[in-house]
PDB file of N, CA and C in Angstrom:
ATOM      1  N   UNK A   1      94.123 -62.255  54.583  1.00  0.00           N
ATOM      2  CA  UNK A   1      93.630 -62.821  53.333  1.00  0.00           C
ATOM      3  C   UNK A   1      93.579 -61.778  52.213  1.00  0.00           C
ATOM      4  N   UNK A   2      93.084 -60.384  52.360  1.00  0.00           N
ATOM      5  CA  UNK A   2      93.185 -59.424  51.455  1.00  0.00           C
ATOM      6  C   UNK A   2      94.657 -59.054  51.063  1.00  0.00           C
ATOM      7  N   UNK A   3      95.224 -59.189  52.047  1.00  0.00           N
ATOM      8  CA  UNK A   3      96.898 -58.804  51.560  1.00  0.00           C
ATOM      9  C   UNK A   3      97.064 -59.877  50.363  1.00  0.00           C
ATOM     10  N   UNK A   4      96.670 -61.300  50.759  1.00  0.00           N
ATOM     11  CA  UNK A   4      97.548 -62.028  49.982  1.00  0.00           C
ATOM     12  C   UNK A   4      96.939 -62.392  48.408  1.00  0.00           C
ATOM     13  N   UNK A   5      95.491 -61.520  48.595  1.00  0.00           N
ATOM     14  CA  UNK A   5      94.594 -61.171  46.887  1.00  0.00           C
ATOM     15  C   UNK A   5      95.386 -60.262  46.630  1.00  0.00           C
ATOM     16  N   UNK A   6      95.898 -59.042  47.416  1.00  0.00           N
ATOM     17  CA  UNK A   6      96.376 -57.623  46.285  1.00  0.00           C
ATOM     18  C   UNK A   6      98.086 -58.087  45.751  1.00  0.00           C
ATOM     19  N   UNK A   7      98.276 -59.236  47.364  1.00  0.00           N
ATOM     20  CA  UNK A   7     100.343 -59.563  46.225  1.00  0.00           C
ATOM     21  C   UNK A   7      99.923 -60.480  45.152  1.00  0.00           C
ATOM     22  N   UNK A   8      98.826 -60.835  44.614  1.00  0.00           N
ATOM     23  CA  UNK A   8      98.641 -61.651  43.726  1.00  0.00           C
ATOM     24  C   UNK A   8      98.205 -60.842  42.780  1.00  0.00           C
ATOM     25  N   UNK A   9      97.395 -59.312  43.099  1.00  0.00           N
ATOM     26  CA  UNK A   9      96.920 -58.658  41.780  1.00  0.00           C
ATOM     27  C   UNK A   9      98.242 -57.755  41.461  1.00  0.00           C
ATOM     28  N   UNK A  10      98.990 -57.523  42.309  1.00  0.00           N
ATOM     29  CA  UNK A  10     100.371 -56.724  41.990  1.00  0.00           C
ATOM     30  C   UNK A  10     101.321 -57.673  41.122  1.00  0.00           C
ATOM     31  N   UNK A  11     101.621 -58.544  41.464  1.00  0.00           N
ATOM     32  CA  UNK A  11     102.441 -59.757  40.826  1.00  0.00           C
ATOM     33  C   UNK A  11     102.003 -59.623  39.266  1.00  0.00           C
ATOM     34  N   UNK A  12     100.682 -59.689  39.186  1.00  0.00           N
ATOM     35  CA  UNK A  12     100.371 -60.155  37.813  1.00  0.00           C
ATOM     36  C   UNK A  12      99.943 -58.547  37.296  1.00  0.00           C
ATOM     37  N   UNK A  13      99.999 -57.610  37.632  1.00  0.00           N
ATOM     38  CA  UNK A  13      99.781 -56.320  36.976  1.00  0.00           C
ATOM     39  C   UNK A  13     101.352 -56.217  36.590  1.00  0.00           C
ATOM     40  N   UNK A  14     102.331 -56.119  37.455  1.00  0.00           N
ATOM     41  CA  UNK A  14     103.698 -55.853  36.928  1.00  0.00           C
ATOM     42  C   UNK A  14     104.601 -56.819  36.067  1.00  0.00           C
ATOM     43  N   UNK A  15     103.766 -58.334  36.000  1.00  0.00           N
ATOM     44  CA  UNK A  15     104.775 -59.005  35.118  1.00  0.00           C
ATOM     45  C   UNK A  15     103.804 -58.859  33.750  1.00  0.00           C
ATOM     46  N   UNK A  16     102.300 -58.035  33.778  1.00  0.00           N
ATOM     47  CA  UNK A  16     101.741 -58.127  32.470  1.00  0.00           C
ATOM     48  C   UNK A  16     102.160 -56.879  31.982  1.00  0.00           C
ATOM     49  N   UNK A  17     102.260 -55.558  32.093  1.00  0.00           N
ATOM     50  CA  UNK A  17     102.843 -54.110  31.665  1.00  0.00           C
ATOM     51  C   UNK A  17     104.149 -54.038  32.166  1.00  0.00           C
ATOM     52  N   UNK A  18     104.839 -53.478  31.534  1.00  0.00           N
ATOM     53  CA  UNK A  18     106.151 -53.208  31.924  1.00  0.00           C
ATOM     54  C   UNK A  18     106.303 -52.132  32.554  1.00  0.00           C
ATOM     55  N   UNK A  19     105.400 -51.316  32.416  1.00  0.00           N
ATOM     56  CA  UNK A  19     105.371 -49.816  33.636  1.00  0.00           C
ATOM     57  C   UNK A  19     104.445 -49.901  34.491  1.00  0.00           C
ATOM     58  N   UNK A  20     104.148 -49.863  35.274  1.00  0.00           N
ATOM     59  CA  UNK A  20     103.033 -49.985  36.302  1.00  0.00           C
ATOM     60  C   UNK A  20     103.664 -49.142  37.567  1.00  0.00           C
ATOM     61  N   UNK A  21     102.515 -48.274  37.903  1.00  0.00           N
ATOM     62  CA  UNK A  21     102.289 -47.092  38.734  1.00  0.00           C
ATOM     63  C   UNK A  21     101.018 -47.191  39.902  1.00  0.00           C
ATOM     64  N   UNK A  22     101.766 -47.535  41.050  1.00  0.00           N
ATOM     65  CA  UNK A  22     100.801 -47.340  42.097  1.00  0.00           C
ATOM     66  C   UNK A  22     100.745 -45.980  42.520  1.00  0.00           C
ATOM     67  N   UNK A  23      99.893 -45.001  42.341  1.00  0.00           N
ATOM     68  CA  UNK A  23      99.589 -44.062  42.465  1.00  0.00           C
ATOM     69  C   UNK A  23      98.226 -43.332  43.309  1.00  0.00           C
ATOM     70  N   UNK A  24      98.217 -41.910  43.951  1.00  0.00           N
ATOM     71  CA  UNK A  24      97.145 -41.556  44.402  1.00  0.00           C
ATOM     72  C   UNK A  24      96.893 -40.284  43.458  1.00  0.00           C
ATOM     73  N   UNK A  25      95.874 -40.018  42.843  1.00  0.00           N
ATOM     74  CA  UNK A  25      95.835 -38.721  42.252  1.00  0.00           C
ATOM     75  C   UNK A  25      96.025 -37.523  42.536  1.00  0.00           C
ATOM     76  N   UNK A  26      95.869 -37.056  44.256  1.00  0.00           N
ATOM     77  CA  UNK A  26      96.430 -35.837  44.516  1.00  0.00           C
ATOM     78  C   UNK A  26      97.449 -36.062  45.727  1.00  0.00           C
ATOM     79  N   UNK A  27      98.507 -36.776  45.507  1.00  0.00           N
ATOM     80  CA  UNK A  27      99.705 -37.085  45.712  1.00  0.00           C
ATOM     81  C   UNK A  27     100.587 -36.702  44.914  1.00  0.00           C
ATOM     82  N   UNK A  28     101.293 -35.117  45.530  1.00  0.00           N
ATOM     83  CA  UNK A  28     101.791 -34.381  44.592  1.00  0.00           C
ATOM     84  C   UNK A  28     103.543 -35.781  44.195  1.00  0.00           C
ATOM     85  N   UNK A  29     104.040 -35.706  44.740  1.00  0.00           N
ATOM     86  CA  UNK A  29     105.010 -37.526  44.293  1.00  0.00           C
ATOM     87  C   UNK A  29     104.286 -38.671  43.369  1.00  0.00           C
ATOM     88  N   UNK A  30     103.425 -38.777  43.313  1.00  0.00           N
ATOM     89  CA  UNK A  30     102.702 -39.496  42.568  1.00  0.00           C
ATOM     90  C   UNK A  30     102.507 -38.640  41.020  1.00  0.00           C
ATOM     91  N   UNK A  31     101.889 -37.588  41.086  1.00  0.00           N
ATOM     92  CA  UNK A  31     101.793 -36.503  39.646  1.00  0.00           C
ATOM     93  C   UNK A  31     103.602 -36.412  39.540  1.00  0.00           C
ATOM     94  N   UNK A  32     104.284 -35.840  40.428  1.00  0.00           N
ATOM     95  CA  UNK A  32     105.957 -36.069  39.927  1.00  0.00           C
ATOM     96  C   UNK A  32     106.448 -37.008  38.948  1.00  0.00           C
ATOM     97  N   UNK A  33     106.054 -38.453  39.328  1.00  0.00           N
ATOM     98  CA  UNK A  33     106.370 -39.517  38.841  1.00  0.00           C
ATOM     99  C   UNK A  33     106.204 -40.043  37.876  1.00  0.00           C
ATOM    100  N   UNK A  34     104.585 -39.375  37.701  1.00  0.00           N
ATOM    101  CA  UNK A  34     103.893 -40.084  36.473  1.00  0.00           C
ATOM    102  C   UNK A  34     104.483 -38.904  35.083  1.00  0.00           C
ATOM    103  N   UNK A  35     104.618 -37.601  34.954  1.00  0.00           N
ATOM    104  CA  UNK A  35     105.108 -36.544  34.995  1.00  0.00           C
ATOM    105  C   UNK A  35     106.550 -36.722  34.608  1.00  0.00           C
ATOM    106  N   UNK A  36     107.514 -37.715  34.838  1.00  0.00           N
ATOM    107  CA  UNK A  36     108.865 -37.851  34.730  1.00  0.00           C
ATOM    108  C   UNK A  36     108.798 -38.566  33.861  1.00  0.00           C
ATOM    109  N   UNK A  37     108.078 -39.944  34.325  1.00  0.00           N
ATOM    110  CA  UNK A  37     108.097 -40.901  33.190  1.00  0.00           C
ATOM    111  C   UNK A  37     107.684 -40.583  31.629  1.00  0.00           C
ATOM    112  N   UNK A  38     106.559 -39.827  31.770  1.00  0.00           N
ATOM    113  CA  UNK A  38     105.976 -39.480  30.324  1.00  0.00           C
ATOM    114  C   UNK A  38     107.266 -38.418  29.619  1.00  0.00           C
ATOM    115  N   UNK A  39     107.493 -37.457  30.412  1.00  0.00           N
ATOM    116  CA  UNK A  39     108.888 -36.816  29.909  1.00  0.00           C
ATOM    117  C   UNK A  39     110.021 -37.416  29.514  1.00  0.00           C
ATOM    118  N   UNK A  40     110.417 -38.607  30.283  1.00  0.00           N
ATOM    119  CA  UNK A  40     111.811 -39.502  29.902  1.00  0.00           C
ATOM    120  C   UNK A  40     111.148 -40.175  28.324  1.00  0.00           C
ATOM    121  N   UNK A  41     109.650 -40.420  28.231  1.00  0.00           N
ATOM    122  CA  UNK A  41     109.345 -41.066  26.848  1.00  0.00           C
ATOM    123  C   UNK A  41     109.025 -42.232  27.341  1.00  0.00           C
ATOM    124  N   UNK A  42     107.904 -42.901  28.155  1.00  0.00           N
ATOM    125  CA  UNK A  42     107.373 -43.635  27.905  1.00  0.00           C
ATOM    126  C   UNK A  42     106.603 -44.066  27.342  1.00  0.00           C
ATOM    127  N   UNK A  43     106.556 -45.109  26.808  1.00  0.00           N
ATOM    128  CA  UNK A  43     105.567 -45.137  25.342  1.00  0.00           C
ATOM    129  C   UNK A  43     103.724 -45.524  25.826  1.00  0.00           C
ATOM    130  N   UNK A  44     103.780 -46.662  27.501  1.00  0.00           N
ATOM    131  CA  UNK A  44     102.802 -46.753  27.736  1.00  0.00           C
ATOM    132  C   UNK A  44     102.977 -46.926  28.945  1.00  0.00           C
ATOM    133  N   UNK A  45     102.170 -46.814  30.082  1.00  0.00           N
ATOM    134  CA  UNK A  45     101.852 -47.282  31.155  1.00  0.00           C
ATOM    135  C   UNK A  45     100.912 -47.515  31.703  1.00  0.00           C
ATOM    136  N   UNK A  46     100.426 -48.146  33.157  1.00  0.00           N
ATOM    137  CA  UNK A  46      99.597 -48.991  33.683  1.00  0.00           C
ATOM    138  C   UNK A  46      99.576 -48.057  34.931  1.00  0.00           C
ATOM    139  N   UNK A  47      98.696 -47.003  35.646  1.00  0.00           N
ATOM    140  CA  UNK A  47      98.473 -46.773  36.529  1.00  0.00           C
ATOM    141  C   UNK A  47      97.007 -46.649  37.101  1.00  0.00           C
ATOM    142  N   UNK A  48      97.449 -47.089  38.606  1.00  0.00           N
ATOM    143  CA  UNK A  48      96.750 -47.387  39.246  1.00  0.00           C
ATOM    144  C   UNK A  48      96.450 -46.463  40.535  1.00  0.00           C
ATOM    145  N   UNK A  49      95.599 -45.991  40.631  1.00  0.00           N
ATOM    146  CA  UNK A  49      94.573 -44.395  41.377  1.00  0.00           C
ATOM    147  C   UNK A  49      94.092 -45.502  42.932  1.00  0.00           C
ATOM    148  N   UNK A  50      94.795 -45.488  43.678  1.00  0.00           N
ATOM    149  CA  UNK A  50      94.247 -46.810  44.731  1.00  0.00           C
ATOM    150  C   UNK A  50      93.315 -46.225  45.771  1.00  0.00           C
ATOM    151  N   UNK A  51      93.147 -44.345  45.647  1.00  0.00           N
ATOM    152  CA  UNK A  51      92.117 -44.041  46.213  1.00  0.00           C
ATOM    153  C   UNK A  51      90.593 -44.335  45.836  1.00  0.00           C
ATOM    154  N   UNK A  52      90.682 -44.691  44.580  1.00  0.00           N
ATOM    155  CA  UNK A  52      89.734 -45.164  43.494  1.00  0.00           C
ATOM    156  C   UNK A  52      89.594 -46.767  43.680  1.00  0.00           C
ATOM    157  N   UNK A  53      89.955 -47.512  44.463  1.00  0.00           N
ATOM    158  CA  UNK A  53      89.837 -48.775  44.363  1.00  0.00           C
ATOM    159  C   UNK A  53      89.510 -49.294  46.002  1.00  0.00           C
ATOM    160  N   UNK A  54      88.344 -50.238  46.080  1.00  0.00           N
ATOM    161  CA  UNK A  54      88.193 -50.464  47.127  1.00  0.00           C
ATOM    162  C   UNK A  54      89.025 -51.194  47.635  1.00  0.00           C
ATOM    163  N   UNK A  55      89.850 -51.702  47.188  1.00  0.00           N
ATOM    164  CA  UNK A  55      91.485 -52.974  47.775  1.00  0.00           C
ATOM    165  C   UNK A  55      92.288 -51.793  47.750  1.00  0.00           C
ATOM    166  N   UNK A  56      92.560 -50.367  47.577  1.00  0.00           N
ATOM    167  CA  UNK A  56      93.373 -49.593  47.726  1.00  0.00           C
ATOM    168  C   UNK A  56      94.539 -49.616  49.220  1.00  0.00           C
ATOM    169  N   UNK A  57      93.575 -49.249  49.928  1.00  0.00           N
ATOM    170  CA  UNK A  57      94.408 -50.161  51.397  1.00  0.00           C
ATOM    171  C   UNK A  57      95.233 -51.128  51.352  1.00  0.00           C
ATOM    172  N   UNK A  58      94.040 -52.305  51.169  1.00  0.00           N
ATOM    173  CA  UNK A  58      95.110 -53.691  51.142  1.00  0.00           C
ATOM    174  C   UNK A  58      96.718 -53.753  49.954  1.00  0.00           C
ATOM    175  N   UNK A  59      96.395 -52.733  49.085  1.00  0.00           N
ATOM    176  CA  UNK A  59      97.046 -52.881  48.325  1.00  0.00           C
ATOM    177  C   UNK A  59      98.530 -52.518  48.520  1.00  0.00           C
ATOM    178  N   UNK A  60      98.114 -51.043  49.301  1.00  0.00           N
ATOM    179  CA  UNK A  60      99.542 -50.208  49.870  1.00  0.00           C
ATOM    180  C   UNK A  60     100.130 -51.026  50.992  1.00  0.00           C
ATOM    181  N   UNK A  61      99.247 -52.422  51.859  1.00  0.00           N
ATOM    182  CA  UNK A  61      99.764 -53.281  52.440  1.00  0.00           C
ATOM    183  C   UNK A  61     100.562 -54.276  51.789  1.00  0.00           C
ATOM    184  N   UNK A  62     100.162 -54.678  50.728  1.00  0.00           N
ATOM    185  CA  UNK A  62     100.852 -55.673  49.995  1.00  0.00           C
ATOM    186  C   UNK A  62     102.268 -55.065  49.243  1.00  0.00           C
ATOM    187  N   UNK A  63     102.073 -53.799  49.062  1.00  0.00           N
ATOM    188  CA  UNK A  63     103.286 -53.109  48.691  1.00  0.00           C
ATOM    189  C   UNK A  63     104.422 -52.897  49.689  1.00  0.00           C
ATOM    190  N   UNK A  64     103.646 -52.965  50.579  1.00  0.00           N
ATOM    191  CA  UNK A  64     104.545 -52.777  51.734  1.00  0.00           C
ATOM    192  C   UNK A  64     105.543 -53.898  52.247  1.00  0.00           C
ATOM    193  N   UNK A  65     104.770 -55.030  51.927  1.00  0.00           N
ATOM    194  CA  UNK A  65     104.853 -56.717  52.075  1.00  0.00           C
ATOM    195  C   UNK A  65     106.438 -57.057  51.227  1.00  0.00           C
ATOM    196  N   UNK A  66     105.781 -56.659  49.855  1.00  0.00           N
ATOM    197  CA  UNK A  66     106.559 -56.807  48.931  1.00  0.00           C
ATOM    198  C   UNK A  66     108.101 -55.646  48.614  1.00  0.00           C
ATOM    199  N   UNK A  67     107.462 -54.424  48.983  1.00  0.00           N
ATOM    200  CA  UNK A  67     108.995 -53.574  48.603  1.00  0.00           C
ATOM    201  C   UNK A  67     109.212 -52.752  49.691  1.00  0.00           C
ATOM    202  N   UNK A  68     108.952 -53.142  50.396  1.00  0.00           N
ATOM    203  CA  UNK A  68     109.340 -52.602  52.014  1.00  0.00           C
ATOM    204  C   UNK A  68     108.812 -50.982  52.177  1.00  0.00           C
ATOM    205  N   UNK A  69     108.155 -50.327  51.287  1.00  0.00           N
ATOM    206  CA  UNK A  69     107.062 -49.080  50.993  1.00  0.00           C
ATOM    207  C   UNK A  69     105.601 -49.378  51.265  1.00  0.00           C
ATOM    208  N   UNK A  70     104.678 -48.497  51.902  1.00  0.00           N
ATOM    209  CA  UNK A  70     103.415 -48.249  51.698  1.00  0.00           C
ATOM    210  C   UNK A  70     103.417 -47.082  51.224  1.00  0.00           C
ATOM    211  N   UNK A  71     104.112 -46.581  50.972  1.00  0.00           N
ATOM    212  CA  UNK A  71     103.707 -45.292  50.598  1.00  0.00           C
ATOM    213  C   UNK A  71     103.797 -45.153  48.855  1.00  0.00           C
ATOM    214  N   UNK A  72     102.909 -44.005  48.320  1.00  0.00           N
ATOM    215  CA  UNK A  72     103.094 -43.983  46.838  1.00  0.00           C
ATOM    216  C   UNK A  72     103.292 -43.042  46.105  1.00  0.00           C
ATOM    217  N   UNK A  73     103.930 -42.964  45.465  1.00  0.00           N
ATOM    218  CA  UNK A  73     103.543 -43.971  44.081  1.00  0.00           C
ATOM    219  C   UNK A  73     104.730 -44.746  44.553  1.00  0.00           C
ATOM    220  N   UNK A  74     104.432 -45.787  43.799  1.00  0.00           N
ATOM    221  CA  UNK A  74     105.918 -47.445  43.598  1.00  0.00           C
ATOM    222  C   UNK A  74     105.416 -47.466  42.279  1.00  0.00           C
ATOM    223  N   UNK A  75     106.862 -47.055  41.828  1.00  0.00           N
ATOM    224  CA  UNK A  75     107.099 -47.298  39.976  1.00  0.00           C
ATOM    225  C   UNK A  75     107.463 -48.723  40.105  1.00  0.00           C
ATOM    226  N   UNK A  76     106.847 -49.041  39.280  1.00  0.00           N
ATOM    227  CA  UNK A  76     107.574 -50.668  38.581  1.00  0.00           C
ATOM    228  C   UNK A  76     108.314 -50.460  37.436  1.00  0.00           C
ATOM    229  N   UNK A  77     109.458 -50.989  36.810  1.00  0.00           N
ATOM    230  CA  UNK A  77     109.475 -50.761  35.407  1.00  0.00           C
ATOM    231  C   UNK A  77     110.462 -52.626  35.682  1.00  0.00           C
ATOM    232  N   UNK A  78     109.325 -53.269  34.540  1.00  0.00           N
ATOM    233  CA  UNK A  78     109.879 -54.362  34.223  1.00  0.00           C
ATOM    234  C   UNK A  78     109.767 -55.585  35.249  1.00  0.00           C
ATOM    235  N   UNK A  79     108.539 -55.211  36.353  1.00  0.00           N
ATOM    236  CA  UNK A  79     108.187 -56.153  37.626  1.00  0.00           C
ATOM    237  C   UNK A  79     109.299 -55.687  38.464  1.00  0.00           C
ATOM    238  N   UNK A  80     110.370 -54.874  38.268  1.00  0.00           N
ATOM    239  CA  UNK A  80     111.250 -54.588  39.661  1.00  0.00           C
ATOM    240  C   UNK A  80     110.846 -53.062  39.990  1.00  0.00           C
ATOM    241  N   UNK A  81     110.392 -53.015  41.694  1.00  0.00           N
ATOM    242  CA  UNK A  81     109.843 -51.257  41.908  1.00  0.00           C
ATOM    243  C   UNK A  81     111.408 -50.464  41.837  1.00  0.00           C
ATOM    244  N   UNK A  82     111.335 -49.462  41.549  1.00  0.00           N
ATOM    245  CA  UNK A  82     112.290 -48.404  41.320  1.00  0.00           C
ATOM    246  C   UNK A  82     111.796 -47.582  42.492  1.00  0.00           C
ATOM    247  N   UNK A  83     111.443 -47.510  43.097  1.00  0.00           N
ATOM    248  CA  UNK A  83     110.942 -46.657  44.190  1.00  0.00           C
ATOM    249  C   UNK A  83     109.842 -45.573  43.985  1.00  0.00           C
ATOM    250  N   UNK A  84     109.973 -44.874  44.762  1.00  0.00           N
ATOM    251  CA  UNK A  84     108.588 -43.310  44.608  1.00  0.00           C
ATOM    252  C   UNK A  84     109.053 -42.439  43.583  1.00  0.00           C
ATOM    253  N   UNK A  85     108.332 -41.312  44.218  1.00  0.00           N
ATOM    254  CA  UNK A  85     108.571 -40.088  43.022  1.00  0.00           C
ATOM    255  C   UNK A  85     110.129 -39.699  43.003  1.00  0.00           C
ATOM    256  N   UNK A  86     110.574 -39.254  44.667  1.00  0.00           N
ATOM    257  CA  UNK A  86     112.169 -38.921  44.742  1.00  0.00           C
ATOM    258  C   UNK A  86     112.903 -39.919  43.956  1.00  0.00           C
ATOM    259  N   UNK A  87     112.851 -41.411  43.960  1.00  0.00           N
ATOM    260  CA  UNK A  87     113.533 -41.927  43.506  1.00  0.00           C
ATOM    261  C   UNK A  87     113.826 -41.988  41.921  1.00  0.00           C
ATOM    262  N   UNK A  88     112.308 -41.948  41.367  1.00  0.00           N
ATOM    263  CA  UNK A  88     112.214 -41.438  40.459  1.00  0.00           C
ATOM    264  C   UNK A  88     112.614 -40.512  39.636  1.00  0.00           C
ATOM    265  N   UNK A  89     112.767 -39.428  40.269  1.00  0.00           N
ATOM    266  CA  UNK A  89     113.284 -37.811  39.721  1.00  0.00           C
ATOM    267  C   UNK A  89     114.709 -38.412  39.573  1.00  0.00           C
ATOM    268  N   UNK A  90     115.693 -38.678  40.788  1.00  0.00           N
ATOM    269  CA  UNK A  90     116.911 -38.860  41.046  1.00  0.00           C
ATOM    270  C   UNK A  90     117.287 -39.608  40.066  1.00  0.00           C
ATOM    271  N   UNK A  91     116.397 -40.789  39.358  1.00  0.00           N
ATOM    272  CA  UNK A  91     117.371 -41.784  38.150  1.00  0.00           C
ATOM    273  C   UNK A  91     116.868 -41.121  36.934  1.00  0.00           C
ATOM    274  N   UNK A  92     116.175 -40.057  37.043  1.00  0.00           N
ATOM    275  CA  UNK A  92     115.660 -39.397  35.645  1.00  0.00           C
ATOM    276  C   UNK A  92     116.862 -38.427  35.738  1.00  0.00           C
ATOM    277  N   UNK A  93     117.169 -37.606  36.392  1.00  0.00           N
ATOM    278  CA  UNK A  93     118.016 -36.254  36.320  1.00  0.00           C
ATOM    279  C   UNK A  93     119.203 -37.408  36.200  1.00  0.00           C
ATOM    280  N   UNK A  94     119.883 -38.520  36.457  1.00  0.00           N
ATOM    281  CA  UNK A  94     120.827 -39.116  36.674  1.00  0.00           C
ATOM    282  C   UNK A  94     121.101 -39.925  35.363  1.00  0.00           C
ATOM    283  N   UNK A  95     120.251 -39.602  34.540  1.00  0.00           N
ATOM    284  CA  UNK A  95     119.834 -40.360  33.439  1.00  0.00           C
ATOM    285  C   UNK A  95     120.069 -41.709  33.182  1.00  0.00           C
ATOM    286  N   UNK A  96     119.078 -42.216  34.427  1.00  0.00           N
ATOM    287  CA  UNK A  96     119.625 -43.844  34.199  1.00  0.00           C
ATOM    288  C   UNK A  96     118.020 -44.064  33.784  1.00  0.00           C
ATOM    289  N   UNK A  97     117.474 -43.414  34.394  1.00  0.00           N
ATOM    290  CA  UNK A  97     115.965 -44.019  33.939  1.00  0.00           C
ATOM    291  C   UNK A  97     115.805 -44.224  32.586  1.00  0.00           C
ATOM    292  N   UNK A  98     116.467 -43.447  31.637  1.00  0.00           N
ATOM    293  CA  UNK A  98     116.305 -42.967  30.244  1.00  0.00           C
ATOM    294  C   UNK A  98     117.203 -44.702  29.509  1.00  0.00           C
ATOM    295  N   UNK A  99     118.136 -44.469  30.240  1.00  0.00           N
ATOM    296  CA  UNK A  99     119.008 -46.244  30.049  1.00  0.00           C
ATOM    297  C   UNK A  99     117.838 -47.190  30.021  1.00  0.00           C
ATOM    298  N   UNK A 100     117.816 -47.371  31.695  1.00  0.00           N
ATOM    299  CA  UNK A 100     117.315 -48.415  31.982  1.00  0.00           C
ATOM    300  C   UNK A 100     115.872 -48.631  30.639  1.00  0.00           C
ATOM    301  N   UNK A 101     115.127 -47.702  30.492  1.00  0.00           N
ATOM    302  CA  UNK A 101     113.966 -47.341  30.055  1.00  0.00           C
ATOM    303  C   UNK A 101     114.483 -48.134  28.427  1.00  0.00           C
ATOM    304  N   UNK A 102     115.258 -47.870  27.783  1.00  0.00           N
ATOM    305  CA  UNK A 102     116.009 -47.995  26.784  1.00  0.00           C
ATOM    306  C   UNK A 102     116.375 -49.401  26.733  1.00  0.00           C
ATOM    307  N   UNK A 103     117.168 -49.891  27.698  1.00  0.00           N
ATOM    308  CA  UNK A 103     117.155 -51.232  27.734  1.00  0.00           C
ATOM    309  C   UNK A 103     115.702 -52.151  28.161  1.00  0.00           C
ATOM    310  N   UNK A 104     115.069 -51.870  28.146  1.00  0.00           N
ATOM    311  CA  UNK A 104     113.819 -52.682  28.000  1.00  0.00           C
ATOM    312  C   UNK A 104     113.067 -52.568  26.712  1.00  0.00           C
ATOM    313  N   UNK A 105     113.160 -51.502  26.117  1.00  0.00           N
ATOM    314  CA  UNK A 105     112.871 -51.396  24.470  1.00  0.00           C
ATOM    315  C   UNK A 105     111.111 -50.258  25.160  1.00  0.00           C
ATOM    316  N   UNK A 106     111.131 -49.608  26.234  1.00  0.00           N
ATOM    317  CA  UNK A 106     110.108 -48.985  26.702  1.00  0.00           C
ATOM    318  C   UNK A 106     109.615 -47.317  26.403  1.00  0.00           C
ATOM    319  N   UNK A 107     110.824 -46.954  25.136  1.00  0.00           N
ATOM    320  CA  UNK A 107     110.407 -45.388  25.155  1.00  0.00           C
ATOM    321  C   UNK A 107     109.810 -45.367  23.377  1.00  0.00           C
ATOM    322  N   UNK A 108     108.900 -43.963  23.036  1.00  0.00           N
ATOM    323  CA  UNK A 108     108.699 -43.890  22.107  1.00  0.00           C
ATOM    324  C   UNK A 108     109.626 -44.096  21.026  1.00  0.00           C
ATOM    325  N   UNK A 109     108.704 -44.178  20.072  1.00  0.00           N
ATOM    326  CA  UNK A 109     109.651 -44.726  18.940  1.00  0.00           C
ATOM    327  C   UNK A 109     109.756 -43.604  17.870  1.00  0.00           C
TER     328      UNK A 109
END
């Protein structure tokens, strides 16, 4: 039953922000990530500290449910996860993140 509250608070966190960051604060992949994004120029994001949240658990279950990961951070950009921090780095140095980021209308102005 808790799984199926956090795929309902994930659902509606990622189709309301267009960046959304499941994150742990001293999860050095998690600081990577958040860290890349602000560098590529994101203008805003939505993260979420799930050691800080008592559904934190259920949550990395529902992530798990949903993008075949428990583990974190899971970038969202645009309700689709882009994966963790590695994955992260890899479409930033690859400069697709900066695209993709671009085609959503998501970097400073």
């Amino acid at each position: 039953m808790a799984v199926q509250k956090s795929l309902k608070f994930i659902e509606q966190a990622v189709r309301k922000d267009a960046v959304v960051v499941f994150s742990k604060t001293t999860c050095s992949f998690s600081l990577m990530a958040k860290r890349i994004l602000k560098e590529a120029g994101v203008s805003k994001m939505t993260v979420f500290e799930l050691e800080r949240r008592k559904d934190g658990e259920s949550i990395q279950d529902a992530l798990q449910e949903m993008t075949g990961k428990r583990t974190v951070p899971n970038v969202f950009i645009k309700g689709k996860s882009i994966g963790g921090g590695t994955e992260t780095a890899e479409l930033y140095q690859s400069g697709r993140l900066k695209e993709l980021l671009e085609e959503h209308g998501l970097l400073k102005k």
